[in-house]
Protein backbone atom coordinates (compact mmCIF):
# COMPACT_ATOMS: atom_id res chain seq x y z
CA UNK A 1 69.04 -237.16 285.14
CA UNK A 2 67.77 -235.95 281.37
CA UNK A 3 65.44 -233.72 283.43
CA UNK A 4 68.03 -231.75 285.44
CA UNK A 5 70.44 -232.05 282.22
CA UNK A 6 67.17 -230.30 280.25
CA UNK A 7 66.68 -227.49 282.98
CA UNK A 8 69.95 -226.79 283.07
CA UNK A 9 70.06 -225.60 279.41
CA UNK A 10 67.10 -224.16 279.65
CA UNK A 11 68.55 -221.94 282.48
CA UNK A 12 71.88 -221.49 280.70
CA UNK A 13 70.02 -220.29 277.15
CA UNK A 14 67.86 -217.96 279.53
CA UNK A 15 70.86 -216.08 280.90
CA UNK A 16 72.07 -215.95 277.54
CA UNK A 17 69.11 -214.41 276.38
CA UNK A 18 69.48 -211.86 279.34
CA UNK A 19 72.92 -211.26 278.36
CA UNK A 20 72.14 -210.48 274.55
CA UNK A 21 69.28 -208.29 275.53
CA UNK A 22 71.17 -206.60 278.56
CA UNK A 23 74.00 -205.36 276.27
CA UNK A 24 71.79 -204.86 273.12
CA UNK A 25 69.74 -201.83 275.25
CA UNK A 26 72.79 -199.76 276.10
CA UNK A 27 72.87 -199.16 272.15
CA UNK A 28 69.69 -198.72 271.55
CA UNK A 29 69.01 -196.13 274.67
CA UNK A 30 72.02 -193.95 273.42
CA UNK A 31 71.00 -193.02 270.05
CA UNK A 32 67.68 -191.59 271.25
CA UNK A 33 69.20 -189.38 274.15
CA UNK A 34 71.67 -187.88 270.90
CA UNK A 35 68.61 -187.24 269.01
CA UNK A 36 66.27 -185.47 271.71
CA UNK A 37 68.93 -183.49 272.71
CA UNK A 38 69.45 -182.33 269.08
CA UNK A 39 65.71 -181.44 268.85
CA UNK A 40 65.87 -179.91 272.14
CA UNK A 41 68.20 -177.90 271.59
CA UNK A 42 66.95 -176.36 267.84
CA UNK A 43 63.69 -176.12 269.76
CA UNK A 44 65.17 -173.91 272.63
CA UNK A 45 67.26 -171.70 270.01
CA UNK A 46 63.82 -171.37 268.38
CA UNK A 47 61.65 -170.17 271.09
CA UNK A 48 64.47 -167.92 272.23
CA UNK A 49 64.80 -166.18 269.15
CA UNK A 50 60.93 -166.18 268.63
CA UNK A 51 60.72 -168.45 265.08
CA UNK A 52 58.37 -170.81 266.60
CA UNK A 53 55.18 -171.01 267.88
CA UNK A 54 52.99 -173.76 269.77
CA UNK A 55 49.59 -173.20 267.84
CA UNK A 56 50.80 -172.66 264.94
CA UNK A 57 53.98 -174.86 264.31
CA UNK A 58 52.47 -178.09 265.06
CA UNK A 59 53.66 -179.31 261.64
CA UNK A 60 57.47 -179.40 262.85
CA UNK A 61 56.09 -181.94 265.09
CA UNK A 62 55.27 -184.77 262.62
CA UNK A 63 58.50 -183.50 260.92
CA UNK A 64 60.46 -184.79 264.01
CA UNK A 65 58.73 -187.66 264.03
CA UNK A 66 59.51 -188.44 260.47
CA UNK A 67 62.87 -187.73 261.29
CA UNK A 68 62.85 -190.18 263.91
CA UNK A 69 61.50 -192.63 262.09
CA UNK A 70 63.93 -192.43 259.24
CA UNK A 71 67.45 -192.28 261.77
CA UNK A 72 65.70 -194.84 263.52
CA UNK A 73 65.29 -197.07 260.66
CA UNK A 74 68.87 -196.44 259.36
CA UNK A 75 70.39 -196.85 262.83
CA UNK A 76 68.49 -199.74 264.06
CA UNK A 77 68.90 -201.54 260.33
CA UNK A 78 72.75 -201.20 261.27
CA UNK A 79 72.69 -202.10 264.83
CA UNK A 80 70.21 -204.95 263.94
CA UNK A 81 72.26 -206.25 261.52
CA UNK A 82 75.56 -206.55 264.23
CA UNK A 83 73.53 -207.96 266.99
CA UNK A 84 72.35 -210.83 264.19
CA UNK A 85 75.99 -211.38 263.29
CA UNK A 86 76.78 -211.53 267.03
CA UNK A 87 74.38 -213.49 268.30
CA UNK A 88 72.44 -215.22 265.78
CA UNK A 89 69.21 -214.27 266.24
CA UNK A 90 66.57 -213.25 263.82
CA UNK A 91 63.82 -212.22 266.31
CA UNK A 92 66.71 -210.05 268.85
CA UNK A 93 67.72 -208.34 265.77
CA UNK A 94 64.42 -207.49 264.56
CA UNK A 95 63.14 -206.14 268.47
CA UNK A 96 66.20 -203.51 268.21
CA UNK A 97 65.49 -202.48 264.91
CA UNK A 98 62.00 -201.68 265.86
CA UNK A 99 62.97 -200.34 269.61
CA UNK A 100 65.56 -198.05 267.92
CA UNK A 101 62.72 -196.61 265.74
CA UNK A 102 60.48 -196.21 268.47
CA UNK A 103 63.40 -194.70 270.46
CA UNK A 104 64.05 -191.91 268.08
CA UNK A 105 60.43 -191.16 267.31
CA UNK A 106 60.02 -190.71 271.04
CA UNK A 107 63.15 -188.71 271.48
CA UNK A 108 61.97 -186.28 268.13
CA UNK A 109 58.11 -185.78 269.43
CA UNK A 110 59.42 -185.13 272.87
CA UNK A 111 62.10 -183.19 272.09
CA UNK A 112 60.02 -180.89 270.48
CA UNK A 113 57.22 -181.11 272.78
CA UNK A 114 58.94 -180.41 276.23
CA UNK A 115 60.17 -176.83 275.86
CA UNK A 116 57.06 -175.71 273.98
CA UNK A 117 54.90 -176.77 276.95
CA UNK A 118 57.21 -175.35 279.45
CA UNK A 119 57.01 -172.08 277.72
CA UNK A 120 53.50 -172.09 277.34
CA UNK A 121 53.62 -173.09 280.98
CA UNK A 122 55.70 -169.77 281.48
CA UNK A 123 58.97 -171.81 282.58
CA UNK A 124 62.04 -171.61 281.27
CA UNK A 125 62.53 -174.50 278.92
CA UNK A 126 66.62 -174.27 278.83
CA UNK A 127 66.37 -174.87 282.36
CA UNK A 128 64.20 -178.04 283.28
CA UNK A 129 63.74 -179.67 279.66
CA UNK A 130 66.49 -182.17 279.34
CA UNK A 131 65.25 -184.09 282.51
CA UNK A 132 62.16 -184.75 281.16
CA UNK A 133 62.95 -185.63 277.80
CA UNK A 134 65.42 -188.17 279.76
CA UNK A 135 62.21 -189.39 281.74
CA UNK A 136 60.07 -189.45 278.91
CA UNK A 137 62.60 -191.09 276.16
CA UNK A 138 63.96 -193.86 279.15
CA UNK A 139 60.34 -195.01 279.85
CA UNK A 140 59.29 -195.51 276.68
CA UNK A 141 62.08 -196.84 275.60
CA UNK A 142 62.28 -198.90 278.55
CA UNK A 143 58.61 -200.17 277.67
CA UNK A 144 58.99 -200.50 274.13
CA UNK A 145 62.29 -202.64 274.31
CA UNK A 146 61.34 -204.87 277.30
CA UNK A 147 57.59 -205.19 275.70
CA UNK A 148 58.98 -206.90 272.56
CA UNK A 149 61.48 -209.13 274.00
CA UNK A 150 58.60 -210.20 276.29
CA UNK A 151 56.31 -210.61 273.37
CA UNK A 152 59.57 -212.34 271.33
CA UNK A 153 60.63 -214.16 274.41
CA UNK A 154 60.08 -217.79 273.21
CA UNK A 155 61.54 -216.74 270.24
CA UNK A 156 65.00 -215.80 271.99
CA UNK A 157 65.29 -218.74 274.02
């Protein structure tokens, strides 16, 4: 009887767990789509009106980085600091604030990245760039997120 009254919460704290980190992601993913889209679209304005340059602008790179790191870290301090009040949990709060920084930083390089590729690859970046920096920003998200809470797991349970 203890043993089936043990699994039991065992089971019940897992889908818990799920829960938490099932609706912490939505927040997380959403900032970094905002931000590469931001980047892609100074980017695109850029190229169009010729201020930028693949070879020789690879300084605004890091920048975007940088500036994903610091909206990352002021966004996921925030958003890690509600899902602790919500839910309790040190280790859940501190895997969103670092997923959130990673998310932005992803979204910033990529953001830049994507449409100076495409127009070195002679394509119109305006066109086809958003749906990678989607791809690109969702999978490493994705991995980043669901590599910590794997790494965290015992901690959430």
């Amino acid at each position: 009887m203890l043993a089936k009254t043990k699994k039991l919460v065992v089971r019940l704290q897992f889908q818990f767990t799920e829960g938490c980190i099932g609706s912490s992601y939505a927040h997380r993913s959403r900032y970094g789509g905002n931000a590469g889209t931001q980047t892609l679209s100074i980017v695109i304005r850029s190229i169009a009106l010729g201020h930028v340059n693949i070879q020789k602008d690879w300084k605004y790179v890091f920048n975007e980085i940088n500036i994903g790191f610091v909206n990352g870290s002021a966004t996921g301090l925030i958003t890690g600091f509600v899902i602790y009040i919500k839910y309790n949990n040190f280790f859940l709060s501190l895997i969103i604030f670092v997923a959130m920084i990673g998310n932005l930083v992803i979204a910033g390089f990529f953001g830049f990245l994507i449409p100076m590729l495409l127009k070195k690859l002679k394509l119109d970046p305006a066109v086809s760039s958003s749906i990678f920096l989607t791809t690109a920003k969702d999978v490493g998200g994705f991995f980043l997120f669901l590599g910590l809470a794997k790494l965290f797991l015992p901690h959430l349970l």
